[in-house]
Protein backbone atom coordinates (compact mmCIF):
# COMPACT_ATOMS: atom_id res chain seq x y z
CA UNK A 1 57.28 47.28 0.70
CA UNK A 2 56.85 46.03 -2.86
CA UNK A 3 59.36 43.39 -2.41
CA UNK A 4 57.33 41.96 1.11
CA UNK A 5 54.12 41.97 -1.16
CA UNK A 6 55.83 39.86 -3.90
CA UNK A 7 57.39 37.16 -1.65
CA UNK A 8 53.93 36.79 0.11
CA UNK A 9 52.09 36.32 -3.26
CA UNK A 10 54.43 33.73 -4.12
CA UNK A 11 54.36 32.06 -0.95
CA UNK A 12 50.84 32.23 -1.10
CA UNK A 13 50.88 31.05 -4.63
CA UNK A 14 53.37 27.79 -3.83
CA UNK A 15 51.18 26.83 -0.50
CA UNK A 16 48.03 27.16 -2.85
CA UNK A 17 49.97 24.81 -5.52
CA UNK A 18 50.51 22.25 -2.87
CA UNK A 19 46.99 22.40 -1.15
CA UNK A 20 45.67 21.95 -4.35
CA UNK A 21 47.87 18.28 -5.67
CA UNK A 22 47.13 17.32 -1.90
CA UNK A 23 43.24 17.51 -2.72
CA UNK A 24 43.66 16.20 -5.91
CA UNK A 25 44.78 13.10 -4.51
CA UNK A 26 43.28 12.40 -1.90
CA UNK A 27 39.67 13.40 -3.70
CA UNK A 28 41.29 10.64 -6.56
CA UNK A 29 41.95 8.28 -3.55
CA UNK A 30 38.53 8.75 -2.18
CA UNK A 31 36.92 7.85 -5.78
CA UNK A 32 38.85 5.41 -5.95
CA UNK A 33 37.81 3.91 -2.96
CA UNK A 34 33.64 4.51 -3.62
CA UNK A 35 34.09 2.87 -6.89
CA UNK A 36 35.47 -0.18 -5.45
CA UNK A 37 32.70 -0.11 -3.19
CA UNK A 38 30.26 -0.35 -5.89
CA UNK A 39 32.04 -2.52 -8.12
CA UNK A 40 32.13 -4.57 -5.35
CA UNK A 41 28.72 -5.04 -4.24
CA UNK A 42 27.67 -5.98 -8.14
CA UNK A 43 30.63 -8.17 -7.78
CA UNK A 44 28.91 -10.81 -5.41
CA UNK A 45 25.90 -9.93 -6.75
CA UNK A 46 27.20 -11.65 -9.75
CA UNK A 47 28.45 -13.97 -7.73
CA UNK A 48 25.02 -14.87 -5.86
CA UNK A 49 23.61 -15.16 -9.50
CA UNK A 50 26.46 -17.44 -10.96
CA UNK A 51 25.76 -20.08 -7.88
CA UNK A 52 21.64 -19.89 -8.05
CA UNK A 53 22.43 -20.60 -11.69
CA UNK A 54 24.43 -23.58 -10.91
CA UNK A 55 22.24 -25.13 -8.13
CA UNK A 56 19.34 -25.09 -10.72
CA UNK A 57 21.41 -27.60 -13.06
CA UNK A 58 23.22 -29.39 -10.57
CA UNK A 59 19.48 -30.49 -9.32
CA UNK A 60 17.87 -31.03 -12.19
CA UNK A 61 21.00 -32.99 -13.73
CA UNK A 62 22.41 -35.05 -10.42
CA UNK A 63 25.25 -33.03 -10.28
CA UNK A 64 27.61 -30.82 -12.68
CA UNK A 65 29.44 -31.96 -14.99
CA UNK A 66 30.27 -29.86 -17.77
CA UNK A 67 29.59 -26.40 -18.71
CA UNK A 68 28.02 -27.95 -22.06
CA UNK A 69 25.08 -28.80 -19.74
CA UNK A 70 24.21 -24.64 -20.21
CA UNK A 71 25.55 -23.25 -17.32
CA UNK A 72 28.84 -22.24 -18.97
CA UNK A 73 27.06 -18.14 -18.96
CA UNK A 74 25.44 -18.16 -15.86
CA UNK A 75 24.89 -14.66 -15.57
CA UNK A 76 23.05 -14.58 -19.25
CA UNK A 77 21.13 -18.01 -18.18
CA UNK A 78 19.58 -16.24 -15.36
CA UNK A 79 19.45 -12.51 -17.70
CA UNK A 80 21.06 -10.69 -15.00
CA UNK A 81 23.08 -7.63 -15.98
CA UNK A 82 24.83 -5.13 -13.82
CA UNK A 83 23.88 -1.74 -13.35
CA UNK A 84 24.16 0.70 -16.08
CA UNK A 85 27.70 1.48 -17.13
CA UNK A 86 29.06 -1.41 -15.66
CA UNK A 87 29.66 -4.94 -17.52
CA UNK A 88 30.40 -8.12 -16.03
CA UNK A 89 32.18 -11.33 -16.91
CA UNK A 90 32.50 -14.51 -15.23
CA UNK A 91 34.68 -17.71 -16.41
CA UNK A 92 34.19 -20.89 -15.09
CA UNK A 93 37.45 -23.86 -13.93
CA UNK A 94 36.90 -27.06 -12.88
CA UNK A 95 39.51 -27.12 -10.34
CA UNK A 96 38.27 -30.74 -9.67
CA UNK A 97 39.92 -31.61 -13.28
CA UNK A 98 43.31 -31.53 -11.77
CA UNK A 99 44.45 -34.34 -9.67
CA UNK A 100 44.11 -33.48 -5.92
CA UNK A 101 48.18 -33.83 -4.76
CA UNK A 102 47.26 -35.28 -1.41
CA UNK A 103 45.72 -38.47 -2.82
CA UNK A 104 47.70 -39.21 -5.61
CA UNK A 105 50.56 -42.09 -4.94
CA UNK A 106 54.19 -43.14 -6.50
CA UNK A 107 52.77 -44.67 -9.45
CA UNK A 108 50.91 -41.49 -10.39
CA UNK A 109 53.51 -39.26 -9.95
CA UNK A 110 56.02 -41.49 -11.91
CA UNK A 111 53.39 -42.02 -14.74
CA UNK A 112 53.16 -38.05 -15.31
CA UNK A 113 57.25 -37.55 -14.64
CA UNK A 114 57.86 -40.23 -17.44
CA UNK A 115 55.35 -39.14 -19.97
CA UNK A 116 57.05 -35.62 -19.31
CA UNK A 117 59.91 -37.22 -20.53
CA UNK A 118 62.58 -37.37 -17.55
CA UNK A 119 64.58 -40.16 -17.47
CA UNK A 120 63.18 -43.71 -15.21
CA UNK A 121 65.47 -42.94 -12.49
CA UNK A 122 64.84 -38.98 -11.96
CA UNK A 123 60.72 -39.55 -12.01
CA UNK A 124 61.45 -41.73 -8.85
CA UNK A 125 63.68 -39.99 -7.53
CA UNK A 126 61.21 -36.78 -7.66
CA UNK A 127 58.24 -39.05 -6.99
CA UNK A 128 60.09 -39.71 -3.22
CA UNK A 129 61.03 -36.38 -2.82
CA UNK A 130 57.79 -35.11 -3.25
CA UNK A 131 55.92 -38.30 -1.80
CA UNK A 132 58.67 -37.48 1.18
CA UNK A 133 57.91 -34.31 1.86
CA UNK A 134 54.16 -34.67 2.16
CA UNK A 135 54.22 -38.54 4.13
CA UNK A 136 55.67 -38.81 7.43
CA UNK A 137 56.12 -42.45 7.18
CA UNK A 138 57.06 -42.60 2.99
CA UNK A 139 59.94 -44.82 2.66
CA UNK A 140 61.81 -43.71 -0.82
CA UNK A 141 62.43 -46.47 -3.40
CA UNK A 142 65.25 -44.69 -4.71
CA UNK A 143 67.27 -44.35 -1.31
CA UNK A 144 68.25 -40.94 -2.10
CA UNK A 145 69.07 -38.80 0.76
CA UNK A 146 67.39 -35.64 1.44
CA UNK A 147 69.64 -32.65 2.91
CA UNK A 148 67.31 -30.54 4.77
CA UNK A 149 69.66 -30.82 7.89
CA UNK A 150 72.62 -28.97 5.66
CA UNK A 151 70.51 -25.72 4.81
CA UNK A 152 71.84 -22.64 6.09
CA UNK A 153 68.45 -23.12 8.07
CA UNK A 154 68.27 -26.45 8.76
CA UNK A 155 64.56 -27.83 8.61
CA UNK A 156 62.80 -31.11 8.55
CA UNK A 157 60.03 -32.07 6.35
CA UNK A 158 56.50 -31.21 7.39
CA UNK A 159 54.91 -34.62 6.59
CA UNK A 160 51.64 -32.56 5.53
CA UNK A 161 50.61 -32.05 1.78
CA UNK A 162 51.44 -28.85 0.02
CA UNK A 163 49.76 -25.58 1.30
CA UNK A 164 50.96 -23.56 -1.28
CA UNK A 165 52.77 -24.71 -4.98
CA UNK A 166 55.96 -22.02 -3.21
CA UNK A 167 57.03 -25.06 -1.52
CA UNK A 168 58.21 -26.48 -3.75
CA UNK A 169 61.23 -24.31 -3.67
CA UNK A 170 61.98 -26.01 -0.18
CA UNK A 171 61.91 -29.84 -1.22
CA UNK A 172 64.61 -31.33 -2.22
CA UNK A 173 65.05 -32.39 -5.80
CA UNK A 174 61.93 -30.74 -6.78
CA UNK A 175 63.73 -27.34 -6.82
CA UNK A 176 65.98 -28.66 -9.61
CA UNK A 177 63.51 -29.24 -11.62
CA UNK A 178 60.86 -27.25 -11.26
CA UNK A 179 62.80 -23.59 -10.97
CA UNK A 180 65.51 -22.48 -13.01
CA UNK A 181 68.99 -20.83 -12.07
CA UNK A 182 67.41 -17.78 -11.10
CA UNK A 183 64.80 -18.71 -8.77
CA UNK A 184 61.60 -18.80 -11.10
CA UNK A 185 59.49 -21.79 -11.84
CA UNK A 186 60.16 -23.20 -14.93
CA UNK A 187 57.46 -24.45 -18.22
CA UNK A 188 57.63 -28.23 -15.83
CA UNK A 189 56.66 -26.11 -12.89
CA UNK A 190 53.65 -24.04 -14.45
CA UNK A 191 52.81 -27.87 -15.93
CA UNK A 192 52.99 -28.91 -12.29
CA UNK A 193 50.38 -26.58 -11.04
CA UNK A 194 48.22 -27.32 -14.04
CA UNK A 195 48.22 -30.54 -13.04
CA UNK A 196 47.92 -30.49 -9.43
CA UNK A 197 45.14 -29.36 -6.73
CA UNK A 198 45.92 -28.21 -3.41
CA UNK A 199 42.30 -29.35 -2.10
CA UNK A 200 41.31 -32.80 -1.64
CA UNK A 201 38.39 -34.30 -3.01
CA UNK A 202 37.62 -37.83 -4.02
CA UNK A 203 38.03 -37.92 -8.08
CA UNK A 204 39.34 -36.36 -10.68
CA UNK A 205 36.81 -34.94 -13.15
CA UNK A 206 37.67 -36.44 -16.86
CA UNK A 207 35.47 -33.67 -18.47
CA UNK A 208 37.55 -30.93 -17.44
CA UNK A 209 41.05 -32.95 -17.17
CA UNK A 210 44.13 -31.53 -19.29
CA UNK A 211 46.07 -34.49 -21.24
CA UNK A 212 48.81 -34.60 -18.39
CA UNK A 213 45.89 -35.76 -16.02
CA UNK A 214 45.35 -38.94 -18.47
CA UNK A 215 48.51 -40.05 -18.41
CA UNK A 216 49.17 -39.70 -14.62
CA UNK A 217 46.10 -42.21 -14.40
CA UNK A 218 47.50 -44.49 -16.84
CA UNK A 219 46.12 -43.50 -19.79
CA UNK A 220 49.06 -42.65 -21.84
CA UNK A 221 47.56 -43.58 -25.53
CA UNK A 222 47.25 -41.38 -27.52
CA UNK A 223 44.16 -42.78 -28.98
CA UNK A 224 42.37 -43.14 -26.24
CA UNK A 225 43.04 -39.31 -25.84
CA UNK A 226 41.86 -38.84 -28.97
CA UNK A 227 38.52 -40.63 -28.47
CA UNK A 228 38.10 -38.14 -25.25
CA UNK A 229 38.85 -34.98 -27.28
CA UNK A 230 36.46 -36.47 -30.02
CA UNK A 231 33.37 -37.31 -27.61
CA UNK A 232 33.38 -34.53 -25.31
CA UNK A 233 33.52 -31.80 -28.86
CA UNK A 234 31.42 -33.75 -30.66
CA UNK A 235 33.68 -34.30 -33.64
CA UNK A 236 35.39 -37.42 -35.31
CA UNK A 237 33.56 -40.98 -34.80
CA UNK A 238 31.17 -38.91 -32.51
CA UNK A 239 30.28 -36.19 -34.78
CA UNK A 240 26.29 -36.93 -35.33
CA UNK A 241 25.70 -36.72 -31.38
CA UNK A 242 27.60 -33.59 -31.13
CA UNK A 243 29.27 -32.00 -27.72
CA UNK A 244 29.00 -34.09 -24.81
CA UNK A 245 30.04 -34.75 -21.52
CA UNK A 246 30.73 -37.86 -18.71
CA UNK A 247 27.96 -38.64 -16.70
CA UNK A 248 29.28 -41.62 -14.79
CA UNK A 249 32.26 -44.02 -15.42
CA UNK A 250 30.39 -45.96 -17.58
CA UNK A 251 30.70 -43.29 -20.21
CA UNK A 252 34.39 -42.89 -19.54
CA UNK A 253 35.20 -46.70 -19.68
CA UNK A 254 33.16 -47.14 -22.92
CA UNK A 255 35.26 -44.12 -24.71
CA UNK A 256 38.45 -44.66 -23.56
CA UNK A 257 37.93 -49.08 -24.12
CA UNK A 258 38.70 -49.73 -20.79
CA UNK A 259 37.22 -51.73 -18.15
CA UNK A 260 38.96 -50.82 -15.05
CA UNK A 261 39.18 -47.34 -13.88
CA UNK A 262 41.37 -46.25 -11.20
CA UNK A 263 39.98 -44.66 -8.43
CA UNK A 264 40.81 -41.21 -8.95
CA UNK A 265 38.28 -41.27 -12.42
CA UNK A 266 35.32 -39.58 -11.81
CA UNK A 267 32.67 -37.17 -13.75
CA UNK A 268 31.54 -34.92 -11.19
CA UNK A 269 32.71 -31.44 -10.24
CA UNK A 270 33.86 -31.55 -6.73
CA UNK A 271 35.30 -27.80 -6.78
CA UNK A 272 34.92 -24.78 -9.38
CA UNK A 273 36.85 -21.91 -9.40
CA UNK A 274 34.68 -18.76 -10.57
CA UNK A 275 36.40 -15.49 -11.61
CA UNK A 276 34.50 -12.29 -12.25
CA UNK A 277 35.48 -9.14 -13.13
CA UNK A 278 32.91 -5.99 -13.06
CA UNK A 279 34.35 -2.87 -15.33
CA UNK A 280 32.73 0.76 -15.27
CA UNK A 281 34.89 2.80 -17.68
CA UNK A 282 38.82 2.21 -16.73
CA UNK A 283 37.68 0.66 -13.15
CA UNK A 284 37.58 -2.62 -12.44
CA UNK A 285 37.19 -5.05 -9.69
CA UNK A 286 38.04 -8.60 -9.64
CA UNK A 287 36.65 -11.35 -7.59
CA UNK A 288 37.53 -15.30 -7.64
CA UNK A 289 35.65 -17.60 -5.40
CA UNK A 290 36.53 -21.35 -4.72
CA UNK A 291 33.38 -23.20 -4.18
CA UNK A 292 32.53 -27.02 -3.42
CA UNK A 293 29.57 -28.48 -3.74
CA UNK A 294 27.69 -30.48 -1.01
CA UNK A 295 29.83 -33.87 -0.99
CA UNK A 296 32.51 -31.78 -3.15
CA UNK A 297 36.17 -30.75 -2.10
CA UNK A 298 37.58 -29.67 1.26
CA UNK A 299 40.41 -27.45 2.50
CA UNK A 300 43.42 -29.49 3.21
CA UNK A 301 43.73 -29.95 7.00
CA UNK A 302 47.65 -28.60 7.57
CA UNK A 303 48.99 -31.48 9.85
CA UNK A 304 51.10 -34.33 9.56
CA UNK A 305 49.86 -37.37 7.76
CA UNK A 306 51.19 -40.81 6.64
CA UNK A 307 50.37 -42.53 3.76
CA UNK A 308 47.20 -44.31 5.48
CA UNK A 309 45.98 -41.22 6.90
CA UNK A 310 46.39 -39.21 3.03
CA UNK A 311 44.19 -41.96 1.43
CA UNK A 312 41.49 -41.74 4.85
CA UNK A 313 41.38 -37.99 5.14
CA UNK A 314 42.24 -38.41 8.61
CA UNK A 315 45.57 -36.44 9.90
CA UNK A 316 47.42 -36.54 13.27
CA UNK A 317 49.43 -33.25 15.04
CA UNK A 318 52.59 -32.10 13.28
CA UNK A 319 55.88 -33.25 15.05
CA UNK A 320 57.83 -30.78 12.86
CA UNK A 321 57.87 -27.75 10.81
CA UNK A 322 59.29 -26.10 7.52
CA UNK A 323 59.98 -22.69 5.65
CA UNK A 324 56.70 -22.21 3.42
CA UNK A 325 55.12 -19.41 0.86
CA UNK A 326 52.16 -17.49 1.15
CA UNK A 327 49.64 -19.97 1.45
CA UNK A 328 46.08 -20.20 -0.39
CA UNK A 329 43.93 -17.72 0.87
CA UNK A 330 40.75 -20.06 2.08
CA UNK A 331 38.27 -19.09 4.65
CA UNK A 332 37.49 -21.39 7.83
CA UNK A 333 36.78 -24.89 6.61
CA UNK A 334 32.84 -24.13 7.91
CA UNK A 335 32.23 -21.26 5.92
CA UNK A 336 29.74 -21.43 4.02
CA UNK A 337 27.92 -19.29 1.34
CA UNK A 338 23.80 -18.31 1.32
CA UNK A 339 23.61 -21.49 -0.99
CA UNK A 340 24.75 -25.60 -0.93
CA UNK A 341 27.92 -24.69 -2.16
CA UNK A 342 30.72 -24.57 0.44
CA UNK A 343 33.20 -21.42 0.14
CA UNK A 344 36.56 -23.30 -0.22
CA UNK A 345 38.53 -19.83 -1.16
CA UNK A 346 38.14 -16.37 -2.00
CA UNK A 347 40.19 -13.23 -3.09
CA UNK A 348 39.37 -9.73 -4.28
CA UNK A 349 41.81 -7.85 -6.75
CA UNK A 350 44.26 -10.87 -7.21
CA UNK A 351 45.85 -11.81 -10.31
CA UNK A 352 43.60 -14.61 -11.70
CA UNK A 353 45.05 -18.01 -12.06
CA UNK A 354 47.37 -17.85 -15.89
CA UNK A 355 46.52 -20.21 -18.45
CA UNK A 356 48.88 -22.88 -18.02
CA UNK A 357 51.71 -24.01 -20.78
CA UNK A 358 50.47 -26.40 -23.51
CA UNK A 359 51.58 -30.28 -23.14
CA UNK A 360 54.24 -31.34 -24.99
């Protein structure tokens, strides 16, 4: 009898064990859970704030330019905090300082490849490939062959730009350079992404652009990159007017001694990236939101185009089709936030974009 009482108390004992990690969990699950729910809401609370913050300068200034204007803290402009117990932080990318890849041409791609130092024939050689892949009607000036059709899955090029930096995995020639022997991108392919936006807008913003973005455009001396660093900090021969920014391309032809600017220059944001991040204790929730601003950047469309149509805008229906990544996460083209702003993208608990490699 004492034996039956024994093995029922420890059965008893073992089910009560288990019952009791199996609440454990799942109550840690469901806190979890209602703490992401109110990190959440403060979240896009922040984010309402940060884009008020931002209409107010881009009206009173014609635009945004450059977070020395006084929008670079939107959230302490405005003096909103979160609730108590929580902090916020938001950080601010142009992602209009990169050039937009669907615009950009041979000579811009050969003019970064060079000052990146590969050799004459290689930066056209990866100008066509890339130029090939993206134009349905590119004709390369190196002749080289792509092999697409020899794949263990044969494919064709999709004659559409990039949807996602992954693809370039699946061009030809570009996955020599830009990955190395195991598969991962290389320091030239984290430079390439730096470099390069997957939306299209208009022009390049010179107050936010990275040194690589110069000397795509041409503007490969270093002086004249000099005088930009100097102007926009405030510093050298432009020390008594302190930090400033581009307002128009008078500004940037008179700095960088040039008269003619190539079309790409501009001084205006056409899309900013804003990451936040709300923390209460060890939780934390992270949103980043793509926005344009009226006039600003637009999705890619994901069809076919030719070299006419890239420079237009315009696209035609896809005659073919190829292995791709995970592509940007954007909402509908239409979608739009409660403000002028356009939502271009937005993701909640992704890793936010790394700080890319330093130039050469």
């Amino acid at each position: 009898m004492l034996v039956i009482v024994l093995v029922t108390l420890l059965f008893t004992s073992v089910a009560l064990v288990a019952f009791i990690e199996q609440a454990s969990n799942d109550l840690l699950v469901e806190a979890r859970t209602a703490s992401a729910k109110r990190l959440r809401q403060e979240a896009y609370s922040a984010l309402d704030v940060t884009l008020a913050t931002l209409q107010s300068f881009g009206q009173a200034d014609n635009g945004l330019h450059s977070p020395a204007e006084g929008w670079g803290d939107p959230l302490g402009f405005a003096g909103w905090t979160p609730r108590e117990g929580c902090t916020a932080e938001v950080t601010l990318v142009d992602e209009s300082g990169k050039l937009p890849l669907t615009r950009v041409d041979a000579a811009t791609l050969v003019n970064l490849f060079d000052a990146w130092q590969l050799a004459p024939a290689d930066a056209q050689r990866l100008a066509d490939a890339l130029l090939g892949w993206m134009r349905k009607d590119y004709v390369p000036a190196s002749g080289q062959p792509t092999d697409y059709d020899q794949m263990a899955i044969p494919y064709t090029a999709p004659g559409r730009s990039l949807r996602s930096f992954s693809e370039l995995a699946a061009i030809d020639y570009a996955r020599e350079v830009f990955y190395d022997d195991q598969g991962r991108l290389n320091d030239l392919g984290r430079r390439f992404e730096a470099t390069f936006s997957l939306y299209n807008f208009t022009q390049v913003n010179l107050n936010a652009a990275p040194p690589d973005v110069f000397m795509a455009l041409g503007f490969s001396d270093v002086t004249q990159q000099q005088r930009v660093s100097e102007y926009l900090a405030g510093t050298g021969a432009y020390v008594s007017q302190g930090p400033r920014w581009f307002n128009s391309a008078g500004d940037i032809s008179a700095v960088l001694g040039s008269a003619a600017l190539p079309p790409l220059a501009g001084a205006q944001i056409r899309a900013l990236r804003v990451n936040i991040t709300i923390r209460e204790g060890r939780a934390e929730f992270r949103l980043t939101a793509v926005v344009a601003p009226s006039g600003g950047a637009t999705i890619v469309k994901s069809t076919a185009t030719s070299a006419t149509e890239a420079a237009s805008g315009n696209s035609t229906t896809p005659t073919s089709a190829a292995p791709t990544g995970p592509a940007v996460a954007p909402v509908t083209p239409a979608a739009r936030l409660n403000s002028p702003f356009t939502l271009l993208e937005i993701r909640e608990n992704a890793d936010m974009s790394p700080v890319p490699p330093p130039a050469a």
